[in-house]
Protein backbone atom coordinates (compact mmCIF):
# COMPACT_ATOMS: atom_id res chain seq x y z
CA UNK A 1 87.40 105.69 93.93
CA UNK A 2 84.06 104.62 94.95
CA UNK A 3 81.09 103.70 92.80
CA UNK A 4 79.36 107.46 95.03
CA UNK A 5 82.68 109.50 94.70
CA UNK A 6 82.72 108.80 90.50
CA UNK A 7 79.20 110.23 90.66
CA UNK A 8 80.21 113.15 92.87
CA UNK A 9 82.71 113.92 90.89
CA UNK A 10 80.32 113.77 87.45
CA UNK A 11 77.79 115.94 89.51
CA UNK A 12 74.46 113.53 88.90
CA UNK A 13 72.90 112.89 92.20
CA UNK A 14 72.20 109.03 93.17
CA UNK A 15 70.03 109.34 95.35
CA UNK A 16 67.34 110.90 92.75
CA UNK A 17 68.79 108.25 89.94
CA UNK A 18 67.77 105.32 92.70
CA UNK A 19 64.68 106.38 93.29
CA UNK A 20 63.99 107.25 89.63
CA UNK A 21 64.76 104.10 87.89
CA UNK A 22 66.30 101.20 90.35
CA UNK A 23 66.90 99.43 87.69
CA UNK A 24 69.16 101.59 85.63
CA UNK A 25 70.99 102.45 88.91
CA UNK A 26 71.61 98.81 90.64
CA UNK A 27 73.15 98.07 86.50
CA UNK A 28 75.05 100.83 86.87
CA UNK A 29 76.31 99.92 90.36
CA UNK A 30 76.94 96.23 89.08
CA UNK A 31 79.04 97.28 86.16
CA UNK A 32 80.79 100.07 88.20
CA UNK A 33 82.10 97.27 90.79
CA UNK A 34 82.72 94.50 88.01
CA UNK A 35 84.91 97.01 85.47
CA UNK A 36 86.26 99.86 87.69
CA UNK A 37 86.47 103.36 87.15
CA UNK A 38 87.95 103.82 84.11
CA UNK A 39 86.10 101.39 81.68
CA UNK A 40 82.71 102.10 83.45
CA UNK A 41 83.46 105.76 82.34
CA UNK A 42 84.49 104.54 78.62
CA UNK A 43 81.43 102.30 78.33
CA UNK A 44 78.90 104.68 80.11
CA UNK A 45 79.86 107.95 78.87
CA UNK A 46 77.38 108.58 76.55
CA UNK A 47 74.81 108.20 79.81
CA UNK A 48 76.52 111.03 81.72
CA UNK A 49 74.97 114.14 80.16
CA UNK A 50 71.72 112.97 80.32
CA UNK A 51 71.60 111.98 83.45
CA UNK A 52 73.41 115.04 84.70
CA UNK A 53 70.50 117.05 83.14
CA UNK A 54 67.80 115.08 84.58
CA UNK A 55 69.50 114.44 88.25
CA UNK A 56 71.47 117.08 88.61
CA UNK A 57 73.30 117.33 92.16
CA UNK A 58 72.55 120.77 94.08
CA UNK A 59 75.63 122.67 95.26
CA UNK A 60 74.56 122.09 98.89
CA UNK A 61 74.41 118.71 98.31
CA UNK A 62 77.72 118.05 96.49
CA UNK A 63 79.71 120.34 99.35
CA UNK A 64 78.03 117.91 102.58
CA UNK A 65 78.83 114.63 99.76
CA UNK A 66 82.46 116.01 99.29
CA UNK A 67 83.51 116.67 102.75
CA UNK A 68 81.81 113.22 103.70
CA UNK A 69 83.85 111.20 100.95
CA UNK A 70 87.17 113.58 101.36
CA UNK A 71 89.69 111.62 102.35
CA UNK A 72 91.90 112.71 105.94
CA UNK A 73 95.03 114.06 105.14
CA UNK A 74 97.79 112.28 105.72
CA UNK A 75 99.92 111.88 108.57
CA UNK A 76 103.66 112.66 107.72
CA UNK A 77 105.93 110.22 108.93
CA UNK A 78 109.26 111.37 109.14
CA UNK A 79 111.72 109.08 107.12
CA UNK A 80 115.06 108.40 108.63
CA UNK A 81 118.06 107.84 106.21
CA UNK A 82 120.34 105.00 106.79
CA UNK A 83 123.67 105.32 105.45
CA UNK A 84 124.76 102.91 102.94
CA UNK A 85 126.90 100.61 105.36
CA UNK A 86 124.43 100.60 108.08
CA UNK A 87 122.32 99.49 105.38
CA UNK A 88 124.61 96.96 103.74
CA UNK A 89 125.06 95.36 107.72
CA UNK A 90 121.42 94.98 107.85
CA UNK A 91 120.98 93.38 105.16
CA UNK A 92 123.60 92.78 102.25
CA UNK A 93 121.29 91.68 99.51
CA UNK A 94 119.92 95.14 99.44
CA UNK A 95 121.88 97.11 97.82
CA UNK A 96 123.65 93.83 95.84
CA UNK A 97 121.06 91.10 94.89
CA UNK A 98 123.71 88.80 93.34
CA UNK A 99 125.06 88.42 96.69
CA UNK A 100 124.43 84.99 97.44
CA UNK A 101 123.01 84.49 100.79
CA UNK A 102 124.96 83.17 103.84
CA UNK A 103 123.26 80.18 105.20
């Protein structure tokens, strides 16, 4: 998840944060990028309500953000199963990795 799609998905816009305080948002974007998701949320929750109230993302806004971070589906690649002796002529140490390799 990106350091945008975490604030998409907490619904605080941050493009009004930036221009707001630069400051509080290039931190923010620093300690996003240097602890990841999960501990940025753990450290920073306390900050989320607040700024949710005060830069609050517009419906509008978080449907174009959504389908412009949504990820495309996808593409279903058919897998084909090899039976166990095709497998085992392949490659022996696959289904055995005590076999000891032939050199």
């Amino acid at each position: 998840m990106t350091f945008e799609e975490f604030f998409l998905k907490k619904k605080i816009d941050l493009d009004k944060l930036q221009q707001a305080d630069e400051g509080l948002y290039t931190q923010f974007k620093s300690h996003f990028t240097l602890m990841g998701e999960k501990s940025f949320d753990h450290t920073k929750k306390y900050w989320f309500n607040k700024l949710r109230k005060d830069f609050r993302l517009s419906e509008e806004e978080e449907i174009k953000l959504k389908a412009l971070h949504q990820k495309p589906a996808a593409t279903a690649i058919k897998e084909e199963k090899i039976p166990k002796q095709k497998l085992q002529q392949l490659n022996p140490q696959v289904l055995n990795p005590n076999l000891k390799q032939l050199v």
